[in-house]
Protein backbone atom coordinates (compact mmCIF):
# COMPACT_ATOMS: atom_id res chain seq x y z
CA UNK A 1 50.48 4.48 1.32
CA UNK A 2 46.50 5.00 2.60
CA UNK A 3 46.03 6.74 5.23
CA UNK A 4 42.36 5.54 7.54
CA UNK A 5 38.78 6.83 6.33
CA UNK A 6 38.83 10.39 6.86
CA UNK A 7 36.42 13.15 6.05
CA UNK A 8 33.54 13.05 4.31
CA UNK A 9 34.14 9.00 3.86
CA UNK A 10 34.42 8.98 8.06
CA UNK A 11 31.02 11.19 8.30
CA UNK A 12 29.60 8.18 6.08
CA UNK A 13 30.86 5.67 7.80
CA UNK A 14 28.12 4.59 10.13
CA UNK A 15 26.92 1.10 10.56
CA UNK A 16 26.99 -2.18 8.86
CA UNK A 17 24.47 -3.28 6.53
CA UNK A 18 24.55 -7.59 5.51
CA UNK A 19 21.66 -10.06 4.11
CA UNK A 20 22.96 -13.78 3.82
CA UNK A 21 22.20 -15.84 0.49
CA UNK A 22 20.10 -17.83 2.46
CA UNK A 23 17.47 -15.61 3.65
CA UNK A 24 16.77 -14.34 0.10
CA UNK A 25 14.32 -17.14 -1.22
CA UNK A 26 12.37 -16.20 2.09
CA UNK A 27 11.53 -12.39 1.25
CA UNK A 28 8.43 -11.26 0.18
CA UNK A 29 7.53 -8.32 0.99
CA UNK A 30 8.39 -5.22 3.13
CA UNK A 31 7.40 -5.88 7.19
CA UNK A 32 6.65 -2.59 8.50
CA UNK A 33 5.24 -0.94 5.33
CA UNK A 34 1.61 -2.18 3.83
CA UNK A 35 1.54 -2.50 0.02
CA UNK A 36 5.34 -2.67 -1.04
CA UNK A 37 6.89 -6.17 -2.18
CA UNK A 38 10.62 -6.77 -2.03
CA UNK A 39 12.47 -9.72 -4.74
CA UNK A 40 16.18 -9.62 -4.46
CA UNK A 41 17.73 -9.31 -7.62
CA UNK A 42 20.23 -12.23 -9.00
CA UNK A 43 23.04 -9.90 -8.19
CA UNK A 44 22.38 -8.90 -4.93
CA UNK A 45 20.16 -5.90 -5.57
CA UNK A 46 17.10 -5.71 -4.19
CA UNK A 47 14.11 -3.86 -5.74
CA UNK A 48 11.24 -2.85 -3.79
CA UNK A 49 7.84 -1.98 -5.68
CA UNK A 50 4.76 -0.28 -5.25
CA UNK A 51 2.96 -1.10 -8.83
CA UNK A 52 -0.55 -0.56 -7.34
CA UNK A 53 -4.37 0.04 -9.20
CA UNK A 54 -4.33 3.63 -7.24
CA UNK A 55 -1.95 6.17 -8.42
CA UNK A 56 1.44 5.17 -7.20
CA UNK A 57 3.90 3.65 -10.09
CA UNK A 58 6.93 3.75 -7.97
CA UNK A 59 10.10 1.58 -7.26
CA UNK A 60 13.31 1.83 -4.64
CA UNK A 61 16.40 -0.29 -5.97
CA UNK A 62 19.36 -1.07 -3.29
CA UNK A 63 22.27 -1.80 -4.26
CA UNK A 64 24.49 -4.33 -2.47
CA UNK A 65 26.83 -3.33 -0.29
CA UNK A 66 30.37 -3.09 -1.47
CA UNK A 67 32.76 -5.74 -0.34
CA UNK A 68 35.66 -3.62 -0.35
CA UNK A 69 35.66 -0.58 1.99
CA UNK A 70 37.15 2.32 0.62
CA UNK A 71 39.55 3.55 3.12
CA UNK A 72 40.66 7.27 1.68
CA UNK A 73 38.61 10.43 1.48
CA UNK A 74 39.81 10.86 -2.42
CA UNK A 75 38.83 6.76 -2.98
CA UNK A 76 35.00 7.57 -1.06
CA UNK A 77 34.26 10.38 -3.95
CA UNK A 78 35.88 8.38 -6.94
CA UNK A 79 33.29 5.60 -5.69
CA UNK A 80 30.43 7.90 -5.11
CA UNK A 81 30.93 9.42 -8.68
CA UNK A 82 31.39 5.96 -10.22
CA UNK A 83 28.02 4.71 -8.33
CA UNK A 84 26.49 8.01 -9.56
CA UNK A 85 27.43 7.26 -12.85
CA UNK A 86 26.13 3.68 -13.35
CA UNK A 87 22.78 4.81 -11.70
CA UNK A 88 22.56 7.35 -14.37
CA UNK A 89 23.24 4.88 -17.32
CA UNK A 90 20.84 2.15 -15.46
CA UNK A 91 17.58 4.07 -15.20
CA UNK A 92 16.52 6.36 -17.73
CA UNK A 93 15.02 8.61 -15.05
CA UNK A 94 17.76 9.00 -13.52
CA UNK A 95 20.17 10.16 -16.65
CA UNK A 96 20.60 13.70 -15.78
CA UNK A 97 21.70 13.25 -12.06
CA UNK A 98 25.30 12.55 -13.83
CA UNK A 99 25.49 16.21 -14.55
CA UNK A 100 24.54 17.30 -10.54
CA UNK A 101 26.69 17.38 -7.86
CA UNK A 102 25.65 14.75 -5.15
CA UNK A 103 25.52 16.43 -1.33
CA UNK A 104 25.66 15.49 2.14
CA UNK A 105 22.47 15.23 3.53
CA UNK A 106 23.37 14.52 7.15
CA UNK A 107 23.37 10.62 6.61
CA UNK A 108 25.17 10.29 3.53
CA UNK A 109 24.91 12.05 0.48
CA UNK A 110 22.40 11.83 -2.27
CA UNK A 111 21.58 13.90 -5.56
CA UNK A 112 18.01 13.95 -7.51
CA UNK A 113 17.66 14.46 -11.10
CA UNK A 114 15.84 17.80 -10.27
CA UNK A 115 14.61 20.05 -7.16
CA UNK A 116 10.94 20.08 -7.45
CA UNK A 117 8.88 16.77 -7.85
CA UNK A 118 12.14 14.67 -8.50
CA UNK A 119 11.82 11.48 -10.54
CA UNK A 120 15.11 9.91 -9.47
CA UNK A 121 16.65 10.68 -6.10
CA UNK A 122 20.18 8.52 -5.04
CA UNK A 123 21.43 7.94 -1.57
CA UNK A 124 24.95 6.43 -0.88
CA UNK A 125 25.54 5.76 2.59
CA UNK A 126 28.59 3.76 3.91
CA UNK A 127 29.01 0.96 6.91
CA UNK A 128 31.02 1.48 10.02
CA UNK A 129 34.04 -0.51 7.78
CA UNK A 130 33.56 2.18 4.54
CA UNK A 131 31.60 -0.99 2.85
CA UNK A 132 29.54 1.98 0.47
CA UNK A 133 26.39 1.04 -0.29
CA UNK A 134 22.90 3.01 -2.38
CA UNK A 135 19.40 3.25 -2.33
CA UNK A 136 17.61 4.77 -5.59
CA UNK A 137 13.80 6.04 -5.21
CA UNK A 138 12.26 6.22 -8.84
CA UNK A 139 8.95 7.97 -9.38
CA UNK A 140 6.58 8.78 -12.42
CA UNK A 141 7.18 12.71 -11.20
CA UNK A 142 2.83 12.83 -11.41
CA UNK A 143 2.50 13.83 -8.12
CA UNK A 144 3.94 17.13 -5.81
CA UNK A 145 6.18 16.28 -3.24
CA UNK A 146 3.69 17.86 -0.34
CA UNK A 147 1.26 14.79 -1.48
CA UNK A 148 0.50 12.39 1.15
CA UNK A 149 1.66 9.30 -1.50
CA UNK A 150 4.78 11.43 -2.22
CA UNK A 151 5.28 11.94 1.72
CA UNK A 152 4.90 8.11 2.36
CA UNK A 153 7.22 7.20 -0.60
CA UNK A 154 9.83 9.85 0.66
CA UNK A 155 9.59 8.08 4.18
CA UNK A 156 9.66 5.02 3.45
CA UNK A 157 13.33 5.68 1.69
CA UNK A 158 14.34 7.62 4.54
CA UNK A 159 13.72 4.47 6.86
CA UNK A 160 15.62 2.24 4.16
CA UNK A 161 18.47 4.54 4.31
CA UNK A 162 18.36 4.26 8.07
CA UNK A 163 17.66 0.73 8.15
CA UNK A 164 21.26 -0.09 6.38
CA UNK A 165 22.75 2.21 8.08
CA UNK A 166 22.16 0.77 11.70
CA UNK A 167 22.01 -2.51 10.01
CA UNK A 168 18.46 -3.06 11.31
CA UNK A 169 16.21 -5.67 9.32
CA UNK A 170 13.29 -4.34 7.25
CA UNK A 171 12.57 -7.76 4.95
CA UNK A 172 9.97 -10.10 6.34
CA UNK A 173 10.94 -13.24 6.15
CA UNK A 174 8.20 -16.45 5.90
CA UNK A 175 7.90 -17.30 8.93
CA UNK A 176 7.67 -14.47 10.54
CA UNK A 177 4.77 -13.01 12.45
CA UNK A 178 3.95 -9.16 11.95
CA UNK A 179 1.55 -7.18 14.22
CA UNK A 180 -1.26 -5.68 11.62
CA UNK A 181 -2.98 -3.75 14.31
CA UNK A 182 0.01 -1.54 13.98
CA UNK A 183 -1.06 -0.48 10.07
CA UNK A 184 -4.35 1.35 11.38
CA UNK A 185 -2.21 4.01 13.08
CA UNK A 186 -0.40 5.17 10.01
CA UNK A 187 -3.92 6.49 8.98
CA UNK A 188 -4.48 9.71 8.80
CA UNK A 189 -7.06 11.58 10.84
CA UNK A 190 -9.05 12.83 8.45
CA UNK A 191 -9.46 9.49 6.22
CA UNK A 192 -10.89 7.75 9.82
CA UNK A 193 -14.62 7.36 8.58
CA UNK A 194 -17.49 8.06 10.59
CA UNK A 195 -20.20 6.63 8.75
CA UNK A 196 -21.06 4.43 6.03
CA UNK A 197 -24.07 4.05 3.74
CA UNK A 198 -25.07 1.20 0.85
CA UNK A 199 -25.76 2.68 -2.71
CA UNK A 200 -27.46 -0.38 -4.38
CA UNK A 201 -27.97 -0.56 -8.32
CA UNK A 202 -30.21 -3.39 -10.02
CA UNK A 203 -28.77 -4.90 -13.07
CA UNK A 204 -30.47 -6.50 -15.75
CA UNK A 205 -28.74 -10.42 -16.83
CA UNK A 206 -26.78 -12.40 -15.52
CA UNK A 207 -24.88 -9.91 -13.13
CA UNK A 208 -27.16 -9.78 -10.10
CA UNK A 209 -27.69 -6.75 -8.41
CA UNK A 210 -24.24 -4.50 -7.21
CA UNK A 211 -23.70 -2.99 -3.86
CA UNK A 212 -21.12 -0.21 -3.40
CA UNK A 213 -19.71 1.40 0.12
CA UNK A 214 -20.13 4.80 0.30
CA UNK A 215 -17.96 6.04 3.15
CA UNK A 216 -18.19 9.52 4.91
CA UNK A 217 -15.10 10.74 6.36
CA UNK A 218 -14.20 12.86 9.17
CA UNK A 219 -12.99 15.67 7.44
CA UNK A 220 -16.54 15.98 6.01
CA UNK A 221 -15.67 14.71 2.76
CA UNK A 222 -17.07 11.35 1.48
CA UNK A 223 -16.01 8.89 -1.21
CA UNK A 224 -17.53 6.07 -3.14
CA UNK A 225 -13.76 5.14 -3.64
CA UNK A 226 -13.77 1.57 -1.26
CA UNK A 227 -10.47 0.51 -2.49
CA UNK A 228 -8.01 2.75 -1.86
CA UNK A 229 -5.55 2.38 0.60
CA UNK A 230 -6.20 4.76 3.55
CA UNK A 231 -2.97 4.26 4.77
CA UNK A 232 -1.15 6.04 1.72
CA UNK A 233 -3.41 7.99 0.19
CA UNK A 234 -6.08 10.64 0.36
CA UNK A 235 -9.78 10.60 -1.61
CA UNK A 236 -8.66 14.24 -3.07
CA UNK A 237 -5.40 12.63 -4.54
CA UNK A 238 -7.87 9.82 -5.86
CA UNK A 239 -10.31 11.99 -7.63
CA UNK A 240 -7.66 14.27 -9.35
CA UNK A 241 -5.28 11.03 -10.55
CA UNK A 242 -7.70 8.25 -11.14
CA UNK A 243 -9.18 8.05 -14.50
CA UNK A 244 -10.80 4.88 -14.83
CA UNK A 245 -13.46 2.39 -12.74
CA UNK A 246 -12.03 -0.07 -11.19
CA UNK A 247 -15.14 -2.17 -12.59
CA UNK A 248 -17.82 -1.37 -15.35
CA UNK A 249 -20.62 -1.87 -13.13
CA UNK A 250 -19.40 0.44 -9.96
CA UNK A 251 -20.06 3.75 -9.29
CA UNK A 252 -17.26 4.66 -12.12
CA UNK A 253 -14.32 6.98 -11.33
CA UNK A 254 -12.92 7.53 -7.87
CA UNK A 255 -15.05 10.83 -6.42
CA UNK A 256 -15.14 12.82 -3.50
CA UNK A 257 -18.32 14.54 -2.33
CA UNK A 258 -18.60 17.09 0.54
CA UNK A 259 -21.25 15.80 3.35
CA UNK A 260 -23.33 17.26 5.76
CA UNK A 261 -26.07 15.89 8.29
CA UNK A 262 -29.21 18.06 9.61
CA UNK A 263 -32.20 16.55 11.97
CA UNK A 264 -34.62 18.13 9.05
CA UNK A 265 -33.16 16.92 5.76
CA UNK A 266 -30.72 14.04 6.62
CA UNK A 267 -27.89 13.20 4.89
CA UNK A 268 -26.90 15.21 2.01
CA UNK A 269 -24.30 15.28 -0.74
CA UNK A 270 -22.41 18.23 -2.05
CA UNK A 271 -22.00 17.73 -5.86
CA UNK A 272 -22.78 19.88 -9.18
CA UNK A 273 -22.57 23.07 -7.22
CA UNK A 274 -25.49 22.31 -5.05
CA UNK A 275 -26.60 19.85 -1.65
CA UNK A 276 -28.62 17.21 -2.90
CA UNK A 277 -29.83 13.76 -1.01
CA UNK A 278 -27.37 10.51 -1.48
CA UNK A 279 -29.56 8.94 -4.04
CA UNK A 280 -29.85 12.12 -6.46
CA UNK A 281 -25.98 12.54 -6.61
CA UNK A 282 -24.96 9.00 -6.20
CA UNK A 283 -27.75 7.64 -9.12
CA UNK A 284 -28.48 4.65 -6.76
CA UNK A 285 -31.09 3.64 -4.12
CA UNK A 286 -29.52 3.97 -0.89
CA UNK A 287 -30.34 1.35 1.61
CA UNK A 288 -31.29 2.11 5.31
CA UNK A 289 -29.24 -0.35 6.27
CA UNK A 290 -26.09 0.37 8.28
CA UNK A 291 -22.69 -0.39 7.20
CA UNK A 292 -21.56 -1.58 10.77
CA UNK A 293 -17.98 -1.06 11.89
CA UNK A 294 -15.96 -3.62 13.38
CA UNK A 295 -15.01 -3.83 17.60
CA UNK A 296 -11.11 -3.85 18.05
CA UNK A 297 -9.85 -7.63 16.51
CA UNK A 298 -12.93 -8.22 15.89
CA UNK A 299 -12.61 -12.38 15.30
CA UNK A 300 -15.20 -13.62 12.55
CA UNK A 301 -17.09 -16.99 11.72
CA UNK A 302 -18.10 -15.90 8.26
CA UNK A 303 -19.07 -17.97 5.22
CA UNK A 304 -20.18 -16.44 2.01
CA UNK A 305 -20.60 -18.65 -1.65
CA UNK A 306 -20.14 -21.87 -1.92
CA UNK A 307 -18.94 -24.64 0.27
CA UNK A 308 -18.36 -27.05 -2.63
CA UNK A 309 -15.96 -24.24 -3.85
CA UNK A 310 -13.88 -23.17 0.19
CA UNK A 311 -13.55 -26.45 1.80
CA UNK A 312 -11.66 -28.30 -1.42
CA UNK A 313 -9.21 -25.28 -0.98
CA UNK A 314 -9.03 -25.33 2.60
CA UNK A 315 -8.29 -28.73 2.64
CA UNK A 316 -5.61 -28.23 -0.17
CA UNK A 317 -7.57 -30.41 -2.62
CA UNK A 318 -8.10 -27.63 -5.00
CA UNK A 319 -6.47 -24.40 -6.12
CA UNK A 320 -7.48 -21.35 -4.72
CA UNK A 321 -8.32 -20.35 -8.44
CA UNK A 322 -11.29 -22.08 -7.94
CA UNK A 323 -12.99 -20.19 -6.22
CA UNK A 324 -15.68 -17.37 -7.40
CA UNK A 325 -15.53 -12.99 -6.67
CA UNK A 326 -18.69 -14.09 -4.26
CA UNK A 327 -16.44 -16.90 -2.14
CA UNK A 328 -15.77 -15.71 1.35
CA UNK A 329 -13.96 -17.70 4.36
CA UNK A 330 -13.11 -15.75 7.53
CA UNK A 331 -12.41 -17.92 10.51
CA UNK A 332 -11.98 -16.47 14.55
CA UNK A 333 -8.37 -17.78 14.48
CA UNK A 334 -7.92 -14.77 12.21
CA UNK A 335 -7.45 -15.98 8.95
CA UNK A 336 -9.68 -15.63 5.27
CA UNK A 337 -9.80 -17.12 2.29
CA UNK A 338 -11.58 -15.79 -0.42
CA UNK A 339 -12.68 -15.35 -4.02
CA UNK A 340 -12.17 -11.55 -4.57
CA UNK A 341 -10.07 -9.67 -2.09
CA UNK A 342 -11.72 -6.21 -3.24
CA UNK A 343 -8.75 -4.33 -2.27
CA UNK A 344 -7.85 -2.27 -6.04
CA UNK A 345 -4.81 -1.01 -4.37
CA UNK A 346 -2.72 -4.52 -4.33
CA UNK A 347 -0.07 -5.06 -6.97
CA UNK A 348 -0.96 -5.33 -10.15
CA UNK A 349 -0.05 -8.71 -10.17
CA UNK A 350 -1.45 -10.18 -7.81
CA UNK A 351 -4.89 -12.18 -8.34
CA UNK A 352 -7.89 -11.68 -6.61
CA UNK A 353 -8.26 -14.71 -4.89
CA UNK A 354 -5.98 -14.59 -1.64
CA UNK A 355 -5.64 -16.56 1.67
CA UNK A 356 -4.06 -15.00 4.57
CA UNK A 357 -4.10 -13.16 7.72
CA UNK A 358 -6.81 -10.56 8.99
CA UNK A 359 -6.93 -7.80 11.30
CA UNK A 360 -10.43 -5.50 11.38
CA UNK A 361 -10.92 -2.51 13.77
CA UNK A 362 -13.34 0.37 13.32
CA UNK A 363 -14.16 0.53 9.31
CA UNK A 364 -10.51 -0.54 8.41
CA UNK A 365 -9.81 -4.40 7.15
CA UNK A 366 -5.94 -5.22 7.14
CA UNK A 367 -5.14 -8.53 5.44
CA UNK A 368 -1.55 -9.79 5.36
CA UNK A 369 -1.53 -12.03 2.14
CA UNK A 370 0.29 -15.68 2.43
CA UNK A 371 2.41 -14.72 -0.23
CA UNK A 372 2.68 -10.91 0.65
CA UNK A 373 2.35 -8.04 0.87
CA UNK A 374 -0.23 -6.86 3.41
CA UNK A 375 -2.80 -4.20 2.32
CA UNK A 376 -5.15 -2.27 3.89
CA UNK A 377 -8.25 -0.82 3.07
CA UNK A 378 -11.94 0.16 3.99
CA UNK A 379 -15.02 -1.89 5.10
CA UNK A 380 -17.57 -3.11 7.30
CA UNK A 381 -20.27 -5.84 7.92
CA UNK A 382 -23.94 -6.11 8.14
CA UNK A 383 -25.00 -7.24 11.30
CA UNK A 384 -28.81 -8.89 11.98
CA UNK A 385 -29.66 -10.49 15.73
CA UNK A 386 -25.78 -10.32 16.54
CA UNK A 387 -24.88 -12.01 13.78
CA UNK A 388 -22.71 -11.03 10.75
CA UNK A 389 -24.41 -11.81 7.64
CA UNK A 390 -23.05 -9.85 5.31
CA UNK A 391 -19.20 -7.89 5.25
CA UNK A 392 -17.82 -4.99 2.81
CA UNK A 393 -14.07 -5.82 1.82
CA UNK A 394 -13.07 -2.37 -0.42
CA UNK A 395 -14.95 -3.27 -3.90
CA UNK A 396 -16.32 -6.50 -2.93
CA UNK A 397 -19.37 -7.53 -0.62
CA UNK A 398 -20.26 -10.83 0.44
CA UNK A 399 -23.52 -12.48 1.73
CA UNK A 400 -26.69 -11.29 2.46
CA UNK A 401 -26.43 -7.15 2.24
CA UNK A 402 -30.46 -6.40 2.37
C-alpha cells in the first residue's frame, strides 16, 4: 500500500505547472527576457534558444510535466534517477551527470555535469500534486560562470524553475502586449553610454561610403561594437570572444578602447599602449557631428530609402524581402519596418528585414519583432532644425548622416 508524498518528494512538491495544446501554435518567444525564442516541441517539450551573432550558443529544454504524480519518497528518487538518466543519453553534454549524485538545491534538486563552468546543469522540480517535471540549461562551457552572459543565462533558468513551480506564465503569446521600456533597466550601469561619435570611411565602387557608431561608455571604456546586446553582455566579453566582423566593410572585430576627455586635447583613445585622437586609432575620419540620444518614448516620423520599396509592404502588396539594408519606416504609433534591422545579436535565423514594435530612450533602441523575439541594442539619430534626418540602429544607419 502507498503511503502520501513524504520527504524529499513533499519538499518538491510545490506548485502546479500546465500549458494547454492550444496555446502552443501561439508561442514565440520568451516575454520577459529580450533575445530568447521558445518552439514547443511535438512532444510537449519546450526548447528555449539563444543562437545569437555575439557569443552566446546556449539552449534550456523543459520537459513536460509528468501526468502521473509520484506519491512515495522511494517512487520521487526512482523518477529523478530515471529523468537523470534519459537527460544523460539525450544530450551529449550532459553524459557524465549520470555518474553525479543530483542534490537539493532549496527548490528541487538538480546536478551539473561538472562544478566549475558547467556545460549541462538539470533541475527537477515537482507540482503541489507530485506531477515531476525538468528544466535542462546547456552551454558551450566558453565562458566563466562570474560572466555577465553566464549570470543572465543562470537567471534566466532560475526564473524558469520558479515560473513552473508557482505555475506563473513566462511564454508570450500573439496577442499579447509586452512593456519594452522595461528591457532598458536590465542594463547594466556601466554599458549606459554617455557619448557617441561617427567614424566615417569612403569606399571606392559601388558600396557608398560606411558610417559606424562609436559609443563611449560610462565606465570609461568605449566600443565600436554597435550590435551587441547591452542587456546581456559586456564590450570586454565582446573583445575577448568575438573573432570575426560582423561585415567586411566595418570597423572589423568587436574592440574596446579606454577614453578620456581634456578641454586641451579633446577626445582621445587608449589603444597600442598609448592615448591617441579617435581618428589615429579608429583609421577613420570622425565627423563633428553628434550622435543624438533619444528623449524617453521618443515617437518617430522617419523615412529612409525608397518609397516604391515601404509602402507595397506596408500595404501588404509585397514581401517584406523586398526591401533594401538602406529601407527605413518608423511611424509615432511606435512601430518600424525596415530593410536591415542592424541588431548582430538576433538569432541566427532570423533575416534582416523585420517589422515590429519600437521603444527608444537615451542611446538604447528596443524592437519587439512581429514574429519574435525582442532585442535590444545601441543607437541614436541625427537631428538638424528639430528634425530627425538620419538614425543609428546597432550596424545599420539610415538617411542623411553628414
Amino acid at each position: 500500500m502507498k503511503t502520501k508524498l513524504s520527504g524529499l518528494a513533499a519538499a518538491l512538491a510545490i506548485s502546479l505547472f500546465a500549458m494547454t495544446a492550444s496555446a502552443h501554435a501561439e508561442i514565440t518567444y520568451l516575454r520577459d527576457f529580450p533575445g530568447w525564442e521558445a518552439a514547443v516541441q511535438p512532444n510537449g517539450a519546450i526548447r528555449i534558444t539563444r543562437t545569437d551573432r555575439s557569443i552566446l550558443a546556449a539552449y534550456i529544454y523543459l520537459f513536460p510535466t509528468d501526468k502521473t504524480p509520484v506519491t512515495t519518497k522511494e517512487e520521487a528518487f526512482s523518477r529523478i534517477d530515471a529523468i537523470k538518466n534519459t537527460v544523460a543519453g539525450d544530450f551529449k553534454n550532459c553524459a557524465p551527470i549520470k555518474d553525479r549524485e543530483a542534490k537539493p538545491n532549496g527548490m528541487g534538486m538538480e546536478v551539473m555535469d561538472r562544478d566549475e563552468n558547467p556545460k549541462c546543469h538539470l533541475f527537477i522540480g515537482a507540482t503541489k500534486q507530485g506531477h515531476l517535471f525538468a528544466n535542462v540549461r546547456l552551454e558551450d562551457g566558453a565562458l566563466g560562470r562570474k560572466s555577465l552572459p553566464s549570470q543572465r543565462s543562470a537567471g534566466i533558468f532560475l526564473s524558469l524553475a520558479v515560473a513552473r513551480l508557482k505555475g506563473d506564465e513566462f511564454l508570450k503569446s500573439k496577442d499579447e502586449i509586452v512593456d519594452l521600456s522595461q528591457f532598458k533597466m536590465l542594463v547594466h550601469e556601466d554599458n549606459m553610454p554617455v557619448h557617441a561619435i561617427i567614424a566615417h570611411k569612403p569606399l571606392v565602387g559601388l558600396y557608398g561610403d560606411w558610417y559606424d557608431a562609436v559609443y563611449l561608455l560610462k565606465n570609461h571604456t568605449a566600443t565600436n561594437c554597435a550590435d551587441w546586446d547591452p542587456s546581456f553582455y559586456t564590450p570586454s566579453t565582446l573583445a575577448k570572444v568575438k573573432a570575426k566582423p560582423s561585415a567586411i566593410f566595418n570597423l572589423g572585430p568587436c574592440k574596446i578602447f579606454a577614453w578620456k576627455k581634456d578641454p586641451e586635447s579633446g577626445l582621445s583613445l587608449h589603444a597600442a599602449g598609448e592615448w591617441n585622437s579617435p581618428a589615429e586609432v579608429l583609421d577613420r575620419n570622425i565627423l563633428e557631428t553628434r550622435i543624438s540620444p533619444f528623449t524617453e518614448n521618443e515617437k518617430l516620423m522617419f523615412l529612409s530609402g525608397s518609397k516604391a520599396r515601404l509602402y507595397p509592404v506596408v500595404q501588404e502588396k509585397a514581401d517584406i524581402r523586398t526591401l533594401s539594408d538602406e529601407d527605413a519606416f518608423f511611424t509615432p504609433d511606435g512601430r518600424f519596418l525596415i530593410g536591415d534591422i542592424g541588431l548582430t545579436n538576433r538569432p541566427l535565423h532570423l533575416p534582416k528585414q523585420q517589422s515590429g514594435r519600437y521603444y527608444i530612450d537615451g542611446n538604447f533602441v528596443i524592437m519587439e519583432l512581429d514574429a519574435g523575439p525582442t532585442l535590444v541594442g545601441l543607437g541614436g539619430k541625427i537631428e538638424v532644425d528639430g528634425k530627425v534626418t538620419g538614425l543609428f540602429i546597432g550596424s545599420a544607419a539610415f538617411g542623411d548622416i553628414q
